[in-house]
PDB file of N, CA and C in Angstrom:
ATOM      1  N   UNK A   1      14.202 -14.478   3.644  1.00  0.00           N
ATOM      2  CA  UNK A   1      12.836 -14.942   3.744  1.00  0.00           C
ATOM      3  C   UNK A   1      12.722 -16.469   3.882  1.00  0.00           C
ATOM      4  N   UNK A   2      13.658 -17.479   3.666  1.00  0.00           N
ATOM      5  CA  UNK A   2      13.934 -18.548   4.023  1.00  0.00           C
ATOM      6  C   UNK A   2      12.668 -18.929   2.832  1.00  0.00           C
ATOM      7  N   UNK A   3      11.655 -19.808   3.241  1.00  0.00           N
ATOM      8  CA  UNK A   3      10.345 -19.914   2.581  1.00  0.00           C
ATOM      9  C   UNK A   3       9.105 -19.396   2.613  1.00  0.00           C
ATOM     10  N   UNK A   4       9.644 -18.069   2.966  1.00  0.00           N
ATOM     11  CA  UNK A   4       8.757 -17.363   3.412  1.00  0.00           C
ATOM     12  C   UNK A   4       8.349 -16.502   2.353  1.00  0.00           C
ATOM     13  N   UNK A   5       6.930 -16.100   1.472  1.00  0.00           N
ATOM     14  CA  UNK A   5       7.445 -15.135   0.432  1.00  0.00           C
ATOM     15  C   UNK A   5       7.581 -13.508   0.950  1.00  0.00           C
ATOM     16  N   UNK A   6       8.219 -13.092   0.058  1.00  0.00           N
ATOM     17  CA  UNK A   6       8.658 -11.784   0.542  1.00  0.00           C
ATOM     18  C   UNK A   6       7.704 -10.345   0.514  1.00  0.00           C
ATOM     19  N   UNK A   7       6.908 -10.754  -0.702  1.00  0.00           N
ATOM     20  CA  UNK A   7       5.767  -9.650  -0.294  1.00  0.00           C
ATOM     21  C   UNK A   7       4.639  -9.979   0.929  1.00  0.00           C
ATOM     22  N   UNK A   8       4.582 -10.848   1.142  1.00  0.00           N
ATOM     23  CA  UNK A   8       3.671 -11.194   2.368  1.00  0.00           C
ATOM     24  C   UNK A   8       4.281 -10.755   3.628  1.00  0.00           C
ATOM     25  N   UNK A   9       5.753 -10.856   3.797  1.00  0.00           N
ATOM     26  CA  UNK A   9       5.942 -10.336   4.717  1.00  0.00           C
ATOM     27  C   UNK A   9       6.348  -8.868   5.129  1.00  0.00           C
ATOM     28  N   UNK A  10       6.565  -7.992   3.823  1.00  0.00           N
ATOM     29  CA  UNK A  10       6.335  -6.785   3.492  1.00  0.00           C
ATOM     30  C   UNK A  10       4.753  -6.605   4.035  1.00  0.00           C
ATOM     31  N   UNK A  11       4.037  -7.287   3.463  1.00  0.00           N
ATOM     32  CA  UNK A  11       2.250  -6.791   4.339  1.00  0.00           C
ATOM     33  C   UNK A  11       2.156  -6.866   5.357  1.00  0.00           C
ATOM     34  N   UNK A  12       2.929  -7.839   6.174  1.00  0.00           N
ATOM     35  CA  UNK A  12       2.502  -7.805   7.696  1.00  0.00           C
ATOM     36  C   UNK A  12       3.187  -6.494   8.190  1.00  0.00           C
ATOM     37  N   UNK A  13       4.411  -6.235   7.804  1.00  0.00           N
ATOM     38  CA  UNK A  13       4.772  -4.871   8.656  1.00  0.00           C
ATOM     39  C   UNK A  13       4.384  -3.640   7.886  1.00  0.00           C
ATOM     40  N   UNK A  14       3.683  -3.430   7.214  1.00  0.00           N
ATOM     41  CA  UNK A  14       3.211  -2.437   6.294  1.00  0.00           C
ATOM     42  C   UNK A  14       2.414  -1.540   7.468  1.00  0.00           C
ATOM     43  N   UNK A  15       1.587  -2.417   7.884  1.00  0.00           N
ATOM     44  CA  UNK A  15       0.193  -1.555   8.656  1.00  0.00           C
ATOM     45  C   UNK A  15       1.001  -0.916  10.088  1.00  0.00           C
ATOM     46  N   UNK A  16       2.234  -1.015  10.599  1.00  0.00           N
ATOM     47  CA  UNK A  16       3.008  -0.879  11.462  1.00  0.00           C
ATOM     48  C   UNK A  16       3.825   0.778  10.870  1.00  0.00           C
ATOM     49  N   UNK A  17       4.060   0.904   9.768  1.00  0.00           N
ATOM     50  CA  UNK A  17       4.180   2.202   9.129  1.00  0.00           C
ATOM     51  C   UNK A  17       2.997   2.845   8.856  1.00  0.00           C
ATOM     52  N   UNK A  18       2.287   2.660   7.999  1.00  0.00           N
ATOM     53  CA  UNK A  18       1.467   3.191   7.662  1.00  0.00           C
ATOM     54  C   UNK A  18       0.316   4.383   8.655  1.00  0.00           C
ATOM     55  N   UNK A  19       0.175   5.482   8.209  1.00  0.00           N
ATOM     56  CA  UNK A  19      -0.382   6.500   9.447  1.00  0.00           C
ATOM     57  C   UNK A  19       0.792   6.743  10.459  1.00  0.00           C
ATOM     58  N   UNK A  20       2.119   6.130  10.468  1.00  0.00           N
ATOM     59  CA  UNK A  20       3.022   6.670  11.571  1.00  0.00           C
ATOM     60  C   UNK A  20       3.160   8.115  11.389  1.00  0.00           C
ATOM     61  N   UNK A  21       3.256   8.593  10.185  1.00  0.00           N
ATOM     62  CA  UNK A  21       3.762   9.753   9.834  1.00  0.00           C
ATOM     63  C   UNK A  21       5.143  10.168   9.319  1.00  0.00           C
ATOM     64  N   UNK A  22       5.696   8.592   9.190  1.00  0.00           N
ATOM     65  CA  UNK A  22       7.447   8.131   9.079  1.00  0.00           C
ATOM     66  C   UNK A  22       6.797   7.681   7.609  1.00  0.00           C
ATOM     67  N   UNK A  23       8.270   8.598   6.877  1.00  0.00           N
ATOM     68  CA  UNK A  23       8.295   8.314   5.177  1.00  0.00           C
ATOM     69  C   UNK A  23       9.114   7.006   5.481  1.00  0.00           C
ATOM     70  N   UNK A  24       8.756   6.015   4.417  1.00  0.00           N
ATOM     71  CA  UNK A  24       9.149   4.874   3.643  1.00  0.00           C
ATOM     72  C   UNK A  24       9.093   4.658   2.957  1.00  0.00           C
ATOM     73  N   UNK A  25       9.992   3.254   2.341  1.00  0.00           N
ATOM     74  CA  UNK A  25      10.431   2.935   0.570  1.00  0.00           C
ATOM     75  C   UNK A  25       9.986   2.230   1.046  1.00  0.00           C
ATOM     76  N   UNK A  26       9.508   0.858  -0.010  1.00  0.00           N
ATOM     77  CA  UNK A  26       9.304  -0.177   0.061  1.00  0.00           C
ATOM     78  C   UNK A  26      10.153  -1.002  -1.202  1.00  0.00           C
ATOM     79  N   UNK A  27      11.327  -1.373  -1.134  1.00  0.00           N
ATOM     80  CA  UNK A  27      12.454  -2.102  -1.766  1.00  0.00           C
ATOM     81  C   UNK A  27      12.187  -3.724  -1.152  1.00  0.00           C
ATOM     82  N   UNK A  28      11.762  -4.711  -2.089  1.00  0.00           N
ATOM     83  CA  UNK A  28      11.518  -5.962  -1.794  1.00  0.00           C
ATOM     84  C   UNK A  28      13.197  -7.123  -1.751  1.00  0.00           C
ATOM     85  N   UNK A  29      14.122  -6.350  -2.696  1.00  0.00           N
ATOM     86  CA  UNK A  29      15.222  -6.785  -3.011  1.00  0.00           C
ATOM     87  C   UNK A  29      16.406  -6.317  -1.845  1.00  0.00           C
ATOM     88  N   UNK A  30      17.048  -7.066  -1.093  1.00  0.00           N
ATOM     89  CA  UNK A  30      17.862  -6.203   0.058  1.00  0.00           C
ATOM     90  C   UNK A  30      18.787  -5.756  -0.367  1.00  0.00           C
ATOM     91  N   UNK A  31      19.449  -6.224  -1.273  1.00  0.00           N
ATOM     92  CA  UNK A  31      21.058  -5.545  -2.073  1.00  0.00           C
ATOM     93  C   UNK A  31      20.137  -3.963  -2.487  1.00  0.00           C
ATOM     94  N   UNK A  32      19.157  -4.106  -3.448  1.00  0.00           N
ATOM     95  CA  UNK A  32      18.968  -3.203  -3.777  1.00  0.00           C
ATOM     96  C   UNK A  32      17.965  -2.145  -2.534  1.00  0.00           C
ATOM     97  N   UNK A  33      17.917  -2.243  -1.785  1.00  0.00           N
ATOM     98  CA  UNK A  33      17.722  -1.257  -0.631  1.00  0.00           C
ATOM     99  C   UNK A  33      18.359  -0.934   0.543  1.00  0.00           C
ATOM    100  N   UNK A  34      19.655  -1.572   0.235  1.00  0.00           N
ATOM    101  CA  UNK A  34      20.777  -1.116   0.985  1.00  0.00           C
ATOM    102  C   UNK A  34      21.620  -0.163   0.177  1.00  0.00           C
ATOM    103  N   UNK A  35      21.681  -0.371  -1.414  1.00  0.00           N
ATOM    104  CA  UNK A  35      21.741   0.853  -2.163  1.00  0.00           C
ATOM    105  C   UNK A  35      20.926   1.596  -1.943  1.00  0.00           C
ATOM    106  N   UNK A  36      19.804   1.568  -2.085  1.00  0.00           N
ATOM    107  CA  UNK A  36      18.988   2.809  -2.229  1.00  0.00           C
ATOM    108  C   UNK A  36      19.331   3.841  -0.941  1.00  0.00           C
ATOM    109  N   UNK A  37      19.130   3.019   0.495  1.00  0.00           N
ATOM    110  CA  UNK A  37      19.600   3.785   1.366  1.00  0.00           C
ATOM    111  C   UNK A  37      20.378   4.520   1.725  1.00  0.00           C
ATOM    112  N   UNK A  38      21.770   3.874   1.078  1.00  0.00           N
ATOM    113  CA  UNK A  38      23.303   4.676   0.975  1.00  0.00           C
ATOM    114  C   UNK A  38      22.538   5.615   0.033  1.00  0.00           C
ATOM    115  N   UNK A  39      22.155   5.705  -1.114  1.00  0.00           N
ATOM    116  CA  UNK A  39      22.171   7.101  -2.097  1.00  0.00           C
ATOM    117  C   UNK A  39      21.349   7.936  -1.683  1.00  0.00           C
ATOM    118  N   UNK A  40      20.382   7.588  -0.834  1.00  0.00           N
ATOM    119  CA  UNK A  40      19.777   8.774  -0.360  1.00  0.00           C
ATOM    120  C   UNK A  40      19.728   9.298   1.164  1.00  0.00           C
ATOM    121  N   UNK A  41      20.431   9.022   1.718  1.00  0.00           N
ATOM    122  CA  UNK A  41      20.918   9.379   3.088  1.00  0.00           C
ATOM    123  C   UNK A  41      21.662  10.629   2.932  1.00  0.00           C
ATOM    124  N   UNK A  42      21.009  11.638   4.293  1.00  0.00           N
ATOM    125  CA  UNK A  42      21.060  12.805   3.894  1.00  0.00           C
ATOM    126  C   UNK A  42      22.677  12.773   5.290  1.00  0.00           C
ATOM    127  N   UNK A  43      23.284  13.755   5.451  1.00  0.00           N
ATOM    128  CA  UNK A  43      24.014  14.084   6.892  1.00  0.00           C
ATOM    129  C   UNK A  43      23.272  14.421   8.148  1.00  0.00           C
ATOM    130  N   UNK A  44      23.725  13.441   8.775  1.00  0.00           N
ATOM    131  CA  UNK A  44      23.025  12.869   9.960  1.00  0.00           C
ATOM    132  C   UNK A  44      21.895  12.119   9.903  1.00  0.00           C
ATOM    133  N   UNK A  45      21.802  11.142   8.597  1.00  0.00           N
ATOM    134  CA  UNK A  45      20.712  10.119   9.166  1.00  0.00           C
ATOM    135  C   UNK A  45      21.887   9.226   9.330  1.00  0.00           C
ATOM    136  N   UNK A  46      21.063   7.977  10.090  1.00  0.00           N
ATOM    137  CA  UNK A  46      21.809   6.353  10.544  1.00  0.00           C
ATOM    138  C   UNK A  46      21.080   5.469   9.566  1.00  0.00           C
ATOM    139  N   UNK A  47      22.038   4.698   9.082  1.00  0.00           N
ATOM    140  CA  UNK A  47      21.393   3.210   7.984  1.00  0.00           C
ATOM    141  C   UNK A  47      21.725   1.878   9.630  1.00  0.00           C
ATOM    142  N   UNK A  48      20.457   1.762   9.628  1.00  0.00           N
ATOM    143  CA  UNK A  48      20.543   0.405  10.278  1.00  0.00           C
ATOM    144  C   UNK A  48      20.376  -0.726   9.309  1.00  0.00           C
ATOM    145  N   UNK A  49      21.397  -1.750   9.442  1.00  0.00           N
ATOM    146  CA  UNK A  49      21.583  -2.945   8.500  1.00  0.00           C
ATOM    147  C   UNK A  49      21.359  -3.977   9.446  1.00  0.00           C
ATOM    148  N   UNK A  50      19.770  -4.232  10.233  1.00  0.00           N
ATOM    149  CA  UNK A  50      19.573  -5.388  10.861  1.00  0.00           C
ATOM    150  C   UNK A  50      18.729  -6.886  10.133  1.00  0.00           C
ATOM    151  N   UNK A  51      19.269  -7.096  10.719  1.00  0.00           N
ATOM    152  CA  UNK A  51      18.513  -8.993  10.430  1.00  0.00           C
ATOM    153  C   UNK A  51      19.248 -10.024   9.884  1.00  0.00           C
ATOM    154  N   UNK A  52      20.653  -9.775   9.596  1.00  0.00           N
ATOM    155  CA  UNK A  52      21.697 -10.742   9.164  1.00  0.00           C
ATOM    156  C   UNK A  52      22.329 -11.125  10.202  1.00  0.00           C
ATOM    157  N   UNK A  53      22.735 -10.385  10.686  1.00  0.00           N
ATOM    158  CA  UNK A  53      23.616 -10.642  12.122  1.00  0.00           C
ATOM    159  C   UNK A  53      25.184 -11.390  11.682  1.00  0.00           C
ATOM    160  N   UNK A  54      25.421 -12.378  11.770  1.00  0.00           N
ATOM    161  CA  UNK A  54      26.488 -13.449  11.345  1.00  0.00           C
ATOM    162  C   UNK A  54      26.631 -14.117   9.728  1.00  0.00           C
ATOM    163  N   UNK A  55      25.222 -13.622   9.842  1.00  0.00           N
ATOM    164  CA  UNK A  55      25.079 -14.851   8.711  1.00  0.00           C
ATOM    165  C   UNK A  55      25.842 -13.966   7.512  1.00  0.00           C
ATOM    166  N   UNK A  56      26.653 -14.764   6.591  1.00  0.00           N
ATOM    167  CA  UNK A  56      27.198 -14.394   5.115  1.00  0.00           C
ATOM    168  C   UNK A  56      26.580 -14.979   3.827  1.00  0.00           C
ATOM    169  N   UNK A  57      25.053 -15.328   4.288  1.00  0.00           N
ATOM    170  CA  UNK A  57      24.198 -15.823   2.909  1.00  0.00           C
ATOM    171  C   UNK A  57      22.854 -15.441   3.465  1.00  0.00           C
ATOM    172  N   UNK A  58      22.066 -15.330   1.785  1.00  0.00           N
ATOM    173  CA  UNK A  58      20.190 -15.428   2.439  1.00  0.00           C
ATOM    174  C   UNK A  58      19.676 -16.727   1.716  1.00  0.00           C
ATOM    175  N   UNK A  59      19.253 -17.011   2.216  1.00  0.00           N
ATOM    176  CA  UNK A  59      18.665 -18.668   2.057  1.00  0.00           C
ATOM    177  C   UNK A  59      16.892 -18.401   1.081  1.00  0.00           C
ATOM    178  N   UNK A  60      16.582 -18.434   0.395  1.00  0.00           N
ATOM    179  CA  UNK A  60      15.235 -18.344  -0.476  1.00  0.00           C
ATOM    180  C   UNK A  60      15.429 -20.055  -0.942  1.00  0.00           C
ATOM    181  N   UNK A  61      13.808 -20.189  -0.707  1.00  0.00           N
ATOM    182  CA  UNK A  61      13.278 -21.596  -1.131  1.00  0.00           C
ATOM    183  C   UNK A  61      14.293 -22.801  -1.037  1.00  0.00           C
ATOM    184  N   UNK A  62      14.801 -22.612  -0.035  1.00  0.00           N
ATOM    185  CA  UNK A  62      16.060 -23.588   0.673  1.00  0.00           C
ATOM    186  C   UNK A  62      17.323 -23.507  -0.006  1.00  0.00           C
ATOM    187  N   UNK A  63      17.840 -22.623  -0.802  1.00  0.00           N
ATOM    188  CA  UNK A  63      18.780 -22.271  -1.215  1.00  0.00           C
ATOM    189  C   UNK A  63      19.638 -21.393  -0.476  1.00  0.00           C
ATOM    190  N   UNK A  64      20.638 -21.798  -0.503  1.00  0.00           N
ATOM    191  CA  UNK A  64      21.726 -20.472   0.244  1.00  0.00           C
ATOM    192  C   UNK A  64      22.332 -19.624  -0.554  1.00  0.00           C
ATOM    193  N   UNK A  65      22.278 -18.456  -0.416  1.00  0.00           N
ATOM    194  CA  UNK A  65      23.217 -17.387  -1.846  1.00  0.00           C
ATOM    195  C   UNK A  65      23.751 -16.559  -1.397  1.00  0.00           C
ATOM    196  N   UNK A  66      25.067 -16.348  -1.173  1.00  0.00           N
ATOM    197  CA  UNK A  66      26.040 -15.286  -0.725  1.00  0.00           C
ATOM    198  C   UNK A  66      25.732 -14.217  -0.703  1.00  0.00           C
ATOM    199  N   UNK A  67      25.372 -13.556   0.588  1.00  0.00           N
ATOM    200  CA  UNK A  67      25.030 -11.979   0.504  1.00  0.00           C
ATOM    201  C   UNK A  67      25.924 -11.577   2.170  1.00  0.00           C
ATOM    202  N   UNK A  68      26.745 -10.808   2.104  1.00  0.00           N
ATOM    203  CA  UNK A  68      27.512  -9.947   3.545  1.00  0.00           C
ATOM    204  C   UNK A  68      27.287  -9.084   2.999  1.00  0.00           C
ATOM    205  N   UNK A  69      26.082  -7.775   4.094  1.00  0.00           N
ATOM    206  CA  UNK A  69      26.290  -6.422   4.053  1.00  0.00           C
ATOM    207  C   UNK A  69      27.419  -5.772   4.415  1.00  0.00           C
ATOM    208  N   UNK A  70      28.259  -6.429   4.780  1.00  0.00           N
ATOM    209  CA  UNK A  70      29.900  -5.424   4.595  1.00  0.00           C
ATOM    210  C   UNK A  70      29.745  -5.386   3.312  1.00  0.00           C
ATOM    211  N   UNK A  71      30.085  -6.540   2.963  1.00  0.00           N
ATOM    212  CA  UNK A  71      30.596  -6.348   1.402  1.00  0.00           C
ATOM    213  C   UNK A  71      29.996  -5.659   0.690  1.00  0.00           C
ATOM    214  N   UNK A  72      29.132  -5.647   0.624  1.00  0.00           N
ATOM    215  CA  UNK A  72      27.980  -4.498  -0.435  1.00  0.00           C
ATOM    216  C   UNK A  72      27.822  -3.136  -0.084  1.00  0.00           C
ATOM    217  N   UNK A  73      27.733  -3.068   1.495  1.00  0.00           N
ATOM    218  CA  UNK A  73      28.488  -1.274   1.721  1.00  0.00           C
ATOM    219  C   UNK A  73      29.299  -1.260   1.307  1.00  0.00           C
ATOM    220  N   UNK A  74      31.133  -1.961   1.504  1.00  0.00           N
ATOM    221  CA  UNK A  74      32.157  -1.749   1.414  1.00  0.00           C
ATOM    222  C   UNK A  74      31.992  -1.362  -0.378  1.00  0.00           C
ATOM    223  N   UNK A  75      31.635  -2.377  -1.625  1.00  0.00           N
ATOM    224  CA  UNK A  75      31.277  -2.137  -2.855  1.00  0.00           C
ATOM    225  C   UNK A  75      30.761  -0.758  -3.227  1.00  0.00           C
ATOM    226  N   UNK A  76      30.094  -0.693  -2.689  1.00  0.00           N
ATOM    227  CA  UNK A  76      29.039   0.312  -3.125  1.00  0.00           C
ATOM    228  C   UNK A  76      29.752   1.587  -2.738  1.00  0.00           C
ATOM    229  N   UNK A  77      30.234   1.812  -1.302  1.00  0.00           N
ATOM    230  CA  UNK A  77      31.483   2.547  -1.080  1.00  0.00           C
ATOM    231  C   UNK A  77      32.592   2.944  -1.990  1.00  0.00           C
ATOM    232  N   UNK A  78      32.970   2.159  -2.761  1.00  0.00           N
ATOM    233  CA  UNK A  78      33.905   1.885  -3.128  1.00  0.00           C
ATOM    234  C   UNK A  78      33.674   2.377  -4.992  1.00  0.00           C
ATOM    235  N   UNK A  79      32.840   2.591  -5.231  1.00  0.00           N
ATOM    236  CA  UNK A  79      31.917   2.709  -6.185  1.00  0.00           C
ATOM    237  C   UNK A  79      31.718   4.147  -6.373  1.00  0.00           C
ATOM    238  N   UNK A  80      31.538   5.123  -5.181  1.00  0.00           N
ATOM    239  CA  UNK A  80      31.177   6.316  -5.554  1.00  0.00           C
ATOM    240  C   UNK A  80      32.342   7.409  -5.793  1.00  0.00           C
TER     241      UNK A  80
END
């Protein structure tokens, strides 16, 4: 979210689900909804892990803090 806050931008894409007829979570924390996704993924759904791309940190209020979704699949993998 860089400086961006994070429930605000949860509202802008809210109304973009909403009435689709597509179930959603709403997990504000990404570690913790990249878990959630792994535990409830049934056989044959796809987890798309977009919006990091390269990057190996998320930056909040100009801070940088180590986050690679390998690593946290690979963990969490590694875990069950």
């Amino acid at each position: 979210p860089r400086t961006e806050d994070p429930e605000a931008i949860i509202a802008d894409i809210l109304p973009g689900l909403e009435g689709s007829g597509t179930p959603y979570q709403v997990i504000c924390d990404r570690v913790e909804a990249i878990h959630w996704a792994m535990d409830h993924a049934q056989p044959g759904d796809v987890i798309a892990l977009c919006g990091k791309g390269h990057e190996t940190y998320q930056e909040v209020n100009h801070e940088k803090h180590h986050m690679d979704e390998r690593e946290i699949v690979a963990e969490h993998l590694a875990g069950k």
